[in-house]
Protein backbone atom coordinates (compact mmCIF):
# COMPACT_ATOMS: atom_id res chain seq x y z
CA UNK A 1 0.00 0.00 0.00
CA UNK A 2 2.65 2.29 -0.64
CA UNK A 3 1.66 5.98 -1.48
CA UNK A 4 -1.94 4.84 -1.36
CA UNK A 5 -4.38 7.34 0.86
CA UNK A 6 -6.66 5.30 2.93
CA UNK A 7 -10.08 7.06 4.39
CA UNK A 8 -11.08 6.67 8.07
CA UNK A 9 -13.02 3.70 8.85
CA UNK A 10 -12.51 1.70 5.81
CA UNK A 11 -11.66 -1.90 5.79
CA UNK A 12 -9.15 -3.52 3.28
CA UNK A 13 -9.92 -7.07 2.72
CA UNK A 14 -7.69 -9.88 2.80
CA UNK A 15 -5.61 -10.39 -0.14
CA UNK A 16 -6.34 -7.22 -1.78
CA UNK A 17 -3.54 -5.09 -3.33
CA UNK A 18 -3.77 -1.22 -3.50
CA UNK A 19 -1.77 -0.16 -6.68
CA UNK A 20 0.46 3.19 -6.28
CA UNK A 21 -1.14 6.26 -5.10
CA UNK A 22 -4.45 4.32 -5.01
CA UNK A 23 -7.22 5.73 -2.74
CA UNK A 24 -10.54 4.61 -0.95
CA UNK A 25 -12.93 7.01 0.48
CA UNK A 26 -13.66 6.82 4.22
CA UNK A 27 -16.40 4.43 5.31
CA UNK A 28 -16.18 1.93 2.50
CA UNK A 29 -15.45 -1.85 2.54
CA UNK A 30 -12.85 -2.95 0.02
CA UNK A 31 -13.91 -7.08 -1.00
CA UNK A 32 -11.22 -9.96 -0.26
CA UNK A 33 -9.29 -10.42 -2.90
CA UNK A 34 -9.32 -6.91 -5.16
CA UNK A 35 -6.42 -5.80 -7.06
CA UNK A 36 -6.90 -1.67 -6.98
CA UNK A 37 -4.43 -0.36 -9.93
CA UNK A 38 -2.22 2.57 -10.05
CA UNK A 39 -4.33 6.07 -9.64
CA UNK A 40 -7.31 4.50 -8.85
CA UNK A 41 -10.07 5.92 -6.46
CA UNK A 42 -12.51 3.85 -5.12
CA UNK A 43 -15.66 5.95 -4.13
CA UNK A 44 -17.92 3.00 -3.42
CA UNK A 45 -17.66 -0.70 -2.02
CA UNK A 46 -16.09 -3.31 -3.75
CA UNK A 47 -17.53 -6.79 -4.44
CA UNK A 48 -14.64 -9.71 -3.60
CA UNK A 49 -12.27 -10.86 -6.34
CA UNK A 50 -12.72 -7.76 -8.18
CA UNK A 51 -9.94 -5.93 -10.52
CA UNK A 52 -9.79 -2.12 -11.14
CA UNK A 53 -7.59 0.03 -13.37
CA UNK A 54 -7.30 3.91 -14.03
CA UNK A 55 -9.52 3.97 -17.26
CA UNK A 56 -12.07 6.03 -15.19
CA UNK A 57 -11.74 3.93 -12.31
CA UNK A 58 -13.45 0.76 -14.35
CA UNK A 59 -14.20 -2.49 -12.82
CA UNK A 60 -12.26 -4.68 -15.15
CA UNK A 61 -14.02 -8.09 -16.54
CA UNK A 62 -11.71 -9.64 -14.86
CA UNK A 63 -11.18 -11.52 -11.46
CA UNK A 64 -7.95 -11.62 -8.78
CA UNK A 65 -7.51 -15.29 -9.87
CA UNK A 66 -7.71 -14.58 -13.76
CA UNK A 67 -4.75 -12.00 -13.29
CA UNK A 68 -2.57 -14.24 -10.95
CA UNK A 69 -3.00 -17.15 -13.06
CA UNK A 70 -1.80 -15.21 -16.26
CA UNK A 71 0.85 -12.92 -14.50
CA UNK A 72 1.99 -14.36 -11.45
CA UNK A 73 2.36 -17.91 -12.20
């Protein structure tokens, strides 16, 4: 979570990567498994295994295990 800005009573959850200078507005709930890109700002709670990018902060049609099977593997 390095350079990201985090809100006040917002909950990350487990396994979830916040890109570079990422931020989440106070109050919000972050899924399990979300991969938040670089520049992203998440204004609104996040389903779980969810994937975002800076094209206007777009949900991506794709899931945390699509993008660790084809990148991190």
């Amino acid at each position: 979570m390095s350079g990201s800005i985090i809100g006040g009573n917002t909950i990350i959850g487990e396994g979830s990567y916040l890109g570079l200078n990422s931020s989440v507005k106070q109050n919000l709930v972050v899924g399990s498994k979300n991969i938040i890109g670089m520049n992203v700002s998440i204004e609104e709670n996040t389903p779980e295994n969810a994937v975002y990018t800076h094209k206007g902060t777009q949900k991506r049609n794709l899931s945390y295990d699509d993008v660790t099977k084809r990148f991190l593997l």
